[in-house]
PDB file of N, CA and C in Angstrom:
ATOM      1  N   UNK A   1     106.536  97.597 107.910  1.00  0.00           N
ATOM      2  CA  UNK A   1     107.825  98.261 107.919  1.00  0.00           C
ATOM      3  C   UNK A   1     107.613  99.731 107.600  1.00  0.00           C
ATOM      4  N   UNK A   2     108.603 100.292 108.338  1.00  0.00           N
ATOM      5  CA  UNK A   2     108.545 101.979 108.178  1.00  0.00           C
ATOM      6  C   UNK A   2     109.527 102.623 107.755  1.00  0.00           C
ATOM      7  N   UNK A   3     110.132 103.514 107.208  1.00  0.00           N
ATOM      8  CA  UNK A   3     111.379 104.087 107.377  1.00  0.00           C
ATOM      9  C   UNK A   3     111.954 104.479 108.768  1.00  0.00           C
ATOM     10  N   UNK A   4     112.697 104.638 109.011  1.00  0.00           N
ATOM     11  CA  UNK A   4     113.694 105.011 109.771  1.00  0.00           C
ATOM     12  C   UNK A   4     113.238 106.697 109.986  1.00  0.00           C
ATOM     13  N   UNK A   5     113.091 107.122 111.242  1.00  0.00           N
ATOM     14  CA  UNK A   5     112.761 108.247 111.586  1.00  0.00           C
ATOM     15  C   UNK A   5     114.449 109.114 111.495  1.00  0.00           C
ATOM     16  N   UNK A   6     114.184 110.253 110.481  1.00  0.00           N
ATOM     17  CA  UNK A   6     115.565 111.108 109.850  1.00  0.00           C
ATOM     18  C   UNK A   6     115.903 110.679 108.675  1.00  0.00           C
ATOM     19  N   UNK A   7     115.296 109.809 108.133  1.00  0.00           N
ATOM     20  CA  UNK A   7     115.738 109.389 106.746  1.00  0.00           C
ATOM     21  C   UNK A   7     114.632 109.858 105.328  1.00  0.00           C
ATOM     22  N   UNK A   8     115.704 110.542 104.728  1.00  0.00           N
ATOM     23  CA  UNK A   8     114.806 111.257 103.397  1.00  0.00           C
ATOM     24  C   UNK A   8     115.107 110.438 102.079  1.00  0.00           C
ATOM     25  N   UNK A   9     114.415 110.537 101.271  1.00  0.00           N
ATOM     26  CA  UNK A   9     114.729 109.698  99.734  1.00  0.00           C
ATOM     27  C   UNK A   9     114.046 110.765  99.296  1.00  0.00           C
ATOM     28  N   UNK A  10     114.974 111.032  98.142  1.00  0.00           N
ATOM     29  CA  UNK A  10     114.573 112.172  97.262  1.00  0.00           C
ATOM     30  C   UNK A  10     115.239 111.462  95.831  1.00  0.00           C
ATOM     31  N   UNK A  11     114.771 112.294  94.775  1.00  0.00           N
ATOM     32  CA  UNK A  11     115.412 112.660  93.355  1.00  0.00           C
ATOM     33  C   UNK A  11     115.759 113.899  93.203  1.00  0.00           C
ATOM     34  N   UNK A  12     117.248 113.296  92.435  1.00  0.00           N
ATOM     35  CA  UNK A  12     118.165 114.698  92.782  1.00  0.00           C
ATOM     36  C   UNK A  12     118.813 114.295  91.177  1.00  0.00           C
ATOM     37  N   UNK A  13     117.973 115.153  89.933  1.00  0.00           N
ATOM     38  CA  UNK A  13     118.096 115.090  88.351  1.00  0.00           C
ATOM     39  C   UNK A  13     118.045 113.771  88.392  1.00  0.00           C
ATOM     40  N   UNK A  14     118.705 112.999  87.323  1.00  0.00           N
ATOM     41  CA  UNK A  14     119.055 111.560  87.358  1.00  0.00           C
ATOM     42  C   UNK A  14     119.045 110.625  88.393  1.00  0.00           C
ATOM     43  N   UNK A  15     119.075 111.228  89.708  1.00  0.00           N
ATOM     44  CA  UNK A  15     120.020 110.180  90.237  1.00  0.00           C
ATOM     45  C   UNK A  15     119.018 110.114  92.037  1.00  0.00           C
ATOM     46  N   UNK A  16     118.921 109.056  92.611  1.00  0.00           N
ATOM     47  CA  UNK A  16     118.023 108.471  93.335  1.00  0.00           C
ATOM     48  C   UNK A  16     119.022 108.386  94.512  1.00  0.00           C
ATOM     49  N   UNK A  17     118.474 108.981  95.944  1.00  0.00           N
ATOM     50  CA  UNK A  17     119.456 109.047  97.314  1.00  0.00           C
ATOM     51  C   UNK A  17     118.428 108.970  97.914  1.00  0.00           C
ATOM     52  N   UNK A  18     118.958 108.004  99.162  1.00  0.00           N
ATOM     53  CA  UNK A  18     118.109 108.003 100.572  1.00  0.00           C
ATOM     54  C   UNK A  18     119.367 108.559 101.276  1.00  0.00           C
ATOM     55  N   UNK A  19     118.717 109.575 102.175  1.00  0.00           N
ATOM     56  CA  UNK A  19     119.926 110.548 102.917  1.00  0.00           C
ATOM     57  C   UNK A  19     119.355 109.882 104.624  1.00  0.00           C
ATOM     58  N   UNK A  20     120.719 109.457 105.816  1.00  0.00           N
ATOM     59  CA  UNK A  20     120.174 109.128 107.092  1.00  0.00           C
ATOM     60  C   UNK A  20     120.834 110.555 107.156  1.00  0.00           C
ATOM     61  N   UNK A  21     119.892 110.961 107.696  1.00  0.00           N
ATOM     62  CA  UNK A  21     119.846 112.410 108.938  1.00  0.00           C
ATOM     63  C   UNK A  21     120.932 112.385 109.949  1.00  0.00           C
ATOM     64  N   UNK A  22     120.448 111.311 110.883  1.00  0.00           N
ATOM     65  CA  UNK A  22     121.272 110.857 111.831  1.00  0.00           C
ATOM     66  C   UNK A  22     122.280 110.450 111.980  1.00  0.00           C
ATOM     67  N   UNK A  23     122.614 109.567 111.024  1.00  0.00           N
ATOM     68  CA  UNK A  23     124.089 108.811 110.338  1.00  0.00           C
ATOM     69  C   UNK A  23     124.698 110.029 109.641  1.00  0.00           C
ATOM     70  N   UNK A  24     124.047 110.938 108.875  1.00  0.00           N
ATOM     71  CA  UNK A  24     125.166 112.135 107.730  1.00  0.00           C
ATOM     72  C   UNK A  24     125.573 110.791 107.276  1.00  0.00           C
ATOM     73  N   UNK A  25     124.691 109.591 106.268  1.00  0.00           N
ATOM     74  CA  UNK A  25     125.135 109.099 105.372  1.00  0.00           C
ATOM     75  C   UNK A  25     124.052 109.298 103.995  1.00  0.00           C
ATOM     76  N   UNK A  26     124.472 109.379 102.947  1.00  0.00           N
ATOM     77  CA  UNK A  26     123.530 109.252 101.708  1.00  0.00           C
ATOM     78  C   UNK A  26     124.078 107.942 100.680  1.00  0.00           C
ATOM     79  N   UNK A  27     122.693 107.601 100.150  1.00  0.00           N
ATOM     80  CA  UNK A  27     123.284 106.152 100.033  1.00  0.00           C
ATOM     81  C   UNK A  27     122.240 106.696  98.183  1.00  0.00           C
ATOM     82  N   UNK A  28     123.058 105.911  97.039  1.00  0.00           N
ATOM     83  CA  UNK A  28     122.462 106.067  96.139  1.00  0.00           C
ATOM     84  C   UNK A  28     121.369 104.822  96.228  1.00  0.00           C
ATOM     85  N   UNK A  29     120.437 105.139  95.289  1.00  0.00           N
ATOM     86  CA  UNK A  29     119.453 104.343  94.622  1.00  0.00           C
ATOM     87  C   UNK A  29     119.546 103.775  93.237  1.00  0.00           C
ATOM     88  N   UNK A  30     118.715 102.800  92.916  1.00  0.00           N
ATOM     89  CA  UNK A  30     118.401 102.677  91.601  1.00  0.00           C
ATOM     90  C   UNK A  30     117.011 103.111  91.327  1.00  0.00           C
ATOM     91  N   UNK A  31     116.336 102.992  90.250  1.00  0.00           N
ATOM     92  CA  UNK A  31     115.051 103.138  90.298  1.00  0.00           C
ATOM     93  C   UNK A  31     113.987 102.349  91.254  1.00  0.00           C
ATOM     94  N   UNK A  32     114.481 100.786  91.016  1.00  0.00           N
ATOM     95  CA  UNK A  32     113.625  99.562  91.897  1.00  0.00           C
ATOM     96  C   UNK A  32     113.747 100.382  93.698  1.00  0.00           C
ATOM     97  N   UNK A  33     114.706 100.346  94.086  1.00  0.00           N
ATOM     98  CA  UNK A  33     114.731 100.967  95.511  1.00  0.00           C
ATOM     99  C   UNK A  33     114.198 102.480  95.333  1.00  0.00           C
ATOM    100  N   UNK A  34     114.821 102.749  94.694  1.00  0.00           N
ATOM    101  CA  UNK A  34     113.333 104.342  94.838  1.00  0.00           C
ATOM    102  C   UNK A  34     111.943 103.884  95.015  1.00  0.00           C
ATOM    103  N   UNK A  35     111.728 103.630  94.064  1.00  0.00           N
ATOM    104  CA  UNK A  35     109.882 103.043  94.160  1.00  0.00           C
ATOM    105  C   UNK A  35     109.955 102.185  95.107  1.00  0.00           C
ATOM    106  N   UNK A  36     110.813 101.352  95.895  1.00  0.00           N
ATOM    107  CA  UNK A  36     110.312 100.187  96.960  1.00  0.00           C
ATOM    108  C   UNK A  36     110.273 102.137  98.056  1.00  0.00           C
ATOM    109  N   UNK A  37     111.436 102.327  98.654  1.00  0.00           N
ATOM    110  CA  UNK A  37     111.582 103.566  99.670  1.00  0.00           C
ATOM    111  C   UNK A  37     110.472 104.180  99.683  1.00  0.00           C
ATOM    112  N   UNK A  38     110.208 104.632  98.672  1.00  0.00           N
ATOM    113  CA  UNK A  38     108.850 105.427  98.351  1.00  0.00           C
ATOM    114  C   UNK A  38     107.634 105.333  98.425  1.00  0.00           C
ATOM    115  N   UNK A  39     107.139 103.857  98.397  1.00  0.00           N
ATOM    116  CA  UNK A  39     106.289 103.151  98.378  1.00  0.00           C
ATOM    117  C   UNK A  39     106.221 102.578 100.510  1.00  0.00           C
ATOM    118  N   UNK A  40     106.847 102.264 100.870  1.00  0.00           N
ATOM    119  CA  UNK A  40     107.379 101.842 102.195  1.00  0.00           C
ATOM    120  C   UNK A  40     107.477 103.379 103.138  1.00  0.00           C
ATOM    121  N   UNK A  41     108.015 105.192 102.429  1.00  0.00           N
ATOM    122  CA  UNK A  41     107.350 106.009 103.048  1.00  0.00           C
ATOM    123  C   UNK A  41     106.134 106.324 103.031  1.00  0.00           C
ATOM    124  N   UNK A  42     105.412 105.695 102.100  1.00  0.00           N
ATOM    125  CA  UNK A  42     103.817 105.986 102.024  1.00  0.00           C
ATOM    126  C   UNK A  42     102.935 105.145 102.386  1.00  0.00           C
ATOM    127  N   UNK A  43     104.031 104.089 103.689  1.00  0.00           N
ATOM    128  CA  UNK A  43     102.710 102.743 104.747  1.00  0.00           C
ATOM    129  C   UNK A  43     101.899 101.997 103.678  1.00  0.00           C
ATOM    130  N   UNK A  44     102.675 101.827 102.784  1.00  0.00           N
ATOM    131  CA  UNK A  44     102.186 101.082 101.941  1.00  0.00           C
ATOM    132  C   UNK A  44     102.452  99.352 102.535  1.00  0.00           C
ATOM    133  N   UNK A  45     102.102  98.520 102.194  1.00  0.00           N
ATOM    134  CA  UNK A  45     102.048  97.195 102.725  1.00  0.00           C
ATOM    135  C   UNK A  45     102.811  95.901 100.793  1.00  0.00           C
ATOM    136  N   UNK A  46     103.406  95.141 101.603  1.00  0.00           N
ATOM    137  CA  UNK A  46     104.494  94.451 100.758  1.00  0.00           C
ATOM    138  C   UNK A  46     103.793  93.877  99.780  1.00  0.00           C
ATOM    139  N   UNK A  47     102.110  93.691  99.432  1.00  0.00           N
ATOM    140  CA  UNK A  47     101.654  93.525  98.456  1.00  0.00           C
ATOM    141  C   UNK A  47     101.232  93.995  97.970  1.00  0.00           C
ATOM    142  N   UNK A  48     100.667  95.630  98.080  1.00  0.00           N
ATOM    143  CA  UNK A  48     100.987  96.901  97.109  1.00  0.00           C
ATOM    144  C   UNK A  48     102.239  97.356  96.343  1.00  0.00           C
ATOM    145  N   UNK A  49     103.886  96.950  97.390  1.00  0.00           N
ATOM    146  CA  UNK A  49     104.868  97.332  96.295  1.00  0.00           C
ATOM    147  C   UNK A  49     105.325  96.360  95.341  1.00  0.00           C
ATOM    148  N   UNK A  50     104.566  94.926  96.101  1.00  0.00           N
ATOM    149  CA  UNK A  50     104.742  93.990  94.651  1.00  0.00           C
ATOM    150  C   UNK A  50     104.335  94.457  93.755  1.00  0.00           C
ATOM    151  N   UNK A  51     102.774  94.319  93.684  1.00  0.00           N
ATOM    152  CA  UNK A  51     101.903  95.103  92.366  1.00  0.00           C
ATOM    153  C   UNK A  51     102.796  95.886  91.929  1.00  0.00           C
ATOM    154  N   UNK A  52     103.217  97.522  92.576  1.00  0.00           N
ATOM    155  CA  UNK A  52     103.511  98.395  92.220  1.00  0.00           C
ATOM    156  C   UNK A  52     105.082  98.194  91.249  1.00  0.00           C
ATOM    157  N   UNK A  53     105.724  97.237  91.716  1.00  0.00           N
ATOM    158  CA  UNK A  53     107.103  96.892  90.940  1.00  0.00           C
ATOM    159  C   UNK A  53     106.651  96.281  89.920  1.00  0.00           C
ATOM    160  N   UNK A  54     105.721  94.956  90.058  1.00  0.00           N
ATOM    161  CA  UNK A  54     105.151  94.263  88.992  1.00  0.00           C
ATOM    162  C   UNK A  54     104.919  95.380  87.155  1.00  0.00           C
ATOM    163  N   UNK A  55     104.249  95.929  87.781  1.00  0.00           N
ATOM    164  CA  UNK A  55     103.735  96.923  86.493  1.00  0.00           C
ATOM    165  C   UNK A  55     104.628  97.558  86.285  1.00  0.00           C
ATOM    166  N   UNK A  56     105.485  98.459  87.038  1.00  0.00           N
ATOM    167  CA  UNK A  56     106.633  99.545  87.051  1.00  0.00           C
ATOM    168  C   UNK A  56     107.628  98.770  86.131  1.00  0.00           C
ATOM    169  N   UNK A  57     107.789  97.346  86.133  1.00  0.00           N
ATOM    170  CA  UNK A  57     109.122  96.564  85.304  1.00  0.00           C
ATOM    171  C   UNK A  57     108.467  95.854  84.412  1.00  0.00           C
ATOM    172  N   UNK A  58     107.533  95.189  85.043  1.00  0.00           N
ATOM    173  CA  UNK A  58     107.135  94.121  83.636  1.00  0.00           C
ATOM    174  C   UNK A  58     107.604  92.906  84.364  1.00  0.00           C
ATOM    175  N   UNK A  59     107.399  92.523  85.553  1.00  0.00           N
ATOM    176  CA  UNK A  59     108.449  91.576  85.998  1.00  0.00           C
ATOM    177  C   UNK A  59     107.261  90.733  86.490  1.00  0.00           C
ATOM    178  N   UNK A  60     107.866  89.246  86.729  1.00  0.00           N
ATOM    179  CA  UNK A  60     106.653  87.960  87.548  1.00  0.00           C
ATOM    180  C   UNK A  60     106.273  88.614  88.820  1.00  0.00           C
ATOM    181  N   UNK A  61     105.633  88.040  89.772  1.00  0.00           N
ATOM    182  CA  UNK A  61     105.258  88.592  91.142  1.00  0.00           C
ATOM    183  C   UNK A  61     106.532  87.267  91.707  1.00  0.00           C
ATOM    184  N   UNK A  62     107.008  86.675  91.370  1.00  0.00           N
ATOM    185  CA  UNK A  62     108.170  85.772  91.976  1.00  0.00           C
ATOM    186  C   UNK A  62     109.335  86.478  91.727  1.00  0.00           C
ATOM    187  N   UNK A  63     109.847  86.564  90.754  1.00  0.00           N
ATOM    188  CA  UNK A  63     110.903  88.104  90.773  1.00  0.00           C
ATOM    189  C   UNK A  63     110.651  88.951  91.438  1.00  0.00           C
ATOM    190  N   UNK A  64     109.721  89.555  91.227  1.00  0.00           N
ATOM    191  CA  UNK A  64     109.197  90.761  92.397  1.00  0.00           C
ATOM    192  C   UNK A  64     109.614  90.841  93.708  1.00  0.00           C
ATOM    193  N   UNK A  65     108.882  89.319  93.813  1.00  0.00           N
ATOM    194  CA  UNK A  65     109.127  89.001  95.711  1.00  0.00           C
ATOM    195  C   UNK A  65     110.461  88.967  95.794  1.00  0.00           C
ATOM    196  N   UNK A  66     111.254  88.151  95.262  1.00  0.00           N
ATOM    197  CA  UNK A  66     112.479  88.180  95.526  1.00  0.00           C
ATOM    198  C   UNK A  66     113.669  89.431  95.256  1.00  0.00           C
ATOM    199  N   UNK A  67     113.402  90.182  94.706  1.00  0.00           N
ATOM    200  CA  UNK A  67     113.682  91.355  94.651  1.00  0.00           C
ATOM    201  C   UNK A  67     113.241  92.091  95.825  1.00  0.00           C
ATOM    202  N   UNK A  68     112.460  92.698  96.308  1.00  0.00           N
ATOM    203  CA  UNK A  68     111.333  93.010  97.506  1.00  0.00           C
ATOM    204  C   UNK A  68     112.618  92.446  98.718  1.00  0.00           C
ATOM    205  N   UNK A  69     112.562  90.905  98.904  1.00  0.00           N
ATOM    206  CA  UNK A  69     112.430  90.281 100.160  1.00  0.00           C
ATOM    207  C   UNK A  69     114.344  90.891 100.298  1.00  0.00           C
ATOM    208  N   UNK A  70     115.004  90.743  99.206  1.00  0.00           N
ATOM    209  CA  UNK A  70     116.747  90.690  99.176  1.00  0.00           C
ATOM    210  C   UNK A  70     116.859  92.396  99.311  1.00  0.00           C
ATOM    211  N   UNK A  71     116.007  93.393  98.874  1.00  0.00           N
ATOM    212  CA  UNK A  71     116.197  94.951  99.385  1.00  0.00           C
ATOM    213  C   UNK A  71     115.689  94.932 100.235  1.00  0.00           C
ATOM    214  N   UNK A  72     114.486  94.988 101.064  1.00  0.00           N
ATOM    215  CA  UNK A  72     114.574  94.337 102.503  1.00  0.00           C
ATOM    216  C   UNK A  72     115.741  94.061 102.977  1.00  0.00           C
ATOM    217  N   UNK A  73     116.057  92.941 103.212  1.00  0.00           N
ATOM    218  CA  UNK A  73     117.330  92.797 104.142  1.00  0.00           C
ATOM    219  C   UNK A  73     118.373  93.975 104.020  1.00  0.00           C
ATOM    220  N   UNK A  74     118.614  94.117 102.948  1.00  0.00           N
ATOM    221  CA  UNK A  74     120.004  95.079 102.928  1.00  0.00           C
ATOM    222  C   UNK A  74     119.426  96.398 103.497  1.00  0.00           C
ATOM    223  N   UNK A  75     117.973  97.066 103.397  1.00  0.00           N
ATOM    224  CA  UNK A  75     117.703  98.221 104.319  1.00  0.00           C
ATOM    225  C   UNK A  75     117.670  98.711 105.379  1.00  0.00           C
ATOM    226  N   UNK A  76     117.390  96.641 105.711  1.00  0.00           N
ATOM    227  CA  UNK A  76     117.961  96.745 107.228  1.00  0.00           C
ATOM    228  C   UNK A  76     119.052  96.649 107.591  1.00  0.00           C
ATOM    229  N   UNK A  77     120.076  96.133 106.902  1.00  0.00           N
ATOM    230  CA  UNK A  77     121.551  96.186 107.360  1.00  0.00           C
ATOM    231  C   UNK A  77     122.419  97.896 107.371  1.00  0.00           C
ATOM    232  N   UNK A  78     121.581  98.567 106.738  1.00  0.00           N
ATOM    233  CA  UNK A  78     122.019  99.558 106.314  1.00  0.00           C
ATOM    234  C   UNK A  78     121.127 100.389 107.468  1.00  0.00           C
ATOM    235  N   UNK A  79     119.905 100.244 108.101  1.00  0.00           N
ATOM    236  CA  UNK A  79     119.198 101.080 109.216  1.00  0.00           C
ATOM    237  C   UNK A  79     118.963 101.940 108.349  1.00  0.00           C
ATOM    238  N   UNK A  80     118.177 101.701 107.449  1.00  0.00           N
ATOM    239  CA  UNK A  80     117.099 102.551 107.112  1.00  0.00           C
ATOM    240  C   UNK A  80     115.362 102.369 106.758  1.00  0.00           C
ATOM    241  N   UNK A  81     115.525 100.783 107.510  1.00  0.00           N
ATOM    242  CA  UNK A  81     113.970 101.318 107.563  1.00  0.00           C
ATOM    243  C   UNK A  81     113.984 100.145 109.180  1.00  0.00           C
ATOM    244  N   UNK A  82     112.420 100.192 109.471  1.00  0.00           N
ATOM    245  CA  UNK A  82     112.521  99.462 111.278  1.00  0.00           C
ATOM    246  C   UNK A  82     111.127  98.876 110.646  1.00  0.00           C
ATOM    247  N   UNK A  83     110.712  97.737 111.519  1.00  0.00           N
ATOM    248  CA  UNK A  83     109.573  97.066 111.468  1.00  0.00           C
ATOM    249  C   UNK A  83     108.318  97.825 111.905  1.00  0.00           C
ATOM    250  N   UNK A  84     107.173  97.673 111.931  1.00  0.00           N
ATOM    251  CA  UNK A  84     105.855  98.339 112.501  1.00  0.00           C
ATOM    252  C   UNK A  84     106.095  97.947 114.147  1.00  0.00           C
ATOM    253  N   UNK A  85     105.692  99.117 114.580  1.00  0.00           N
ATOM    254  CA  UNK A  85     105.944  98.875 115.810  1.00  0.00           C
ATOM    255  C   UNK A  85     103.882  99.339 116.808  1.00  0.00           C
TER     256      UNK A  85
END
């Protein structure tokens, strides 16, 4: 999975936005979707951002996944990220 070509995630003070370019929509974040976005703009692969959430929270790799697999879906409902093509 890739991001969505026009789509930025930034930190902006406190507060965590993925902006679509294309859409002129900005969508807030929490921390967990920052680090997944972030991790997913850097072709990272879904068992690096496990690890990477794993340690980042303190959480099981079964939480993880399921966390992971349920922001997934909604990124895609939202078109901001596309599969490897």
């Amino acid at each position: 999975m890739r991001l969505k070509k026009g789509v930025l995630i930034q930190k902006l003070g406190d507060t965590f936005v993925a902006y679509d370019n294309d859409a002129s929509v900005m969508h807030e974040l929490n921390e967990v979707a920052y680090i997944i976005l972030s991790e997913i703009e850097k072709r990272k692969g879904k068992k690096e951002i496990l690890l990477k959430i794993m340690k980042a929270f303190s959480v099981s790799e079964k939480e993880a996944k399921k966390d992971l697999d349920e922001f997934v879906q909604d990124l895609k409902k939202v078109d901001l990220i596309v599969e490897k093509k």
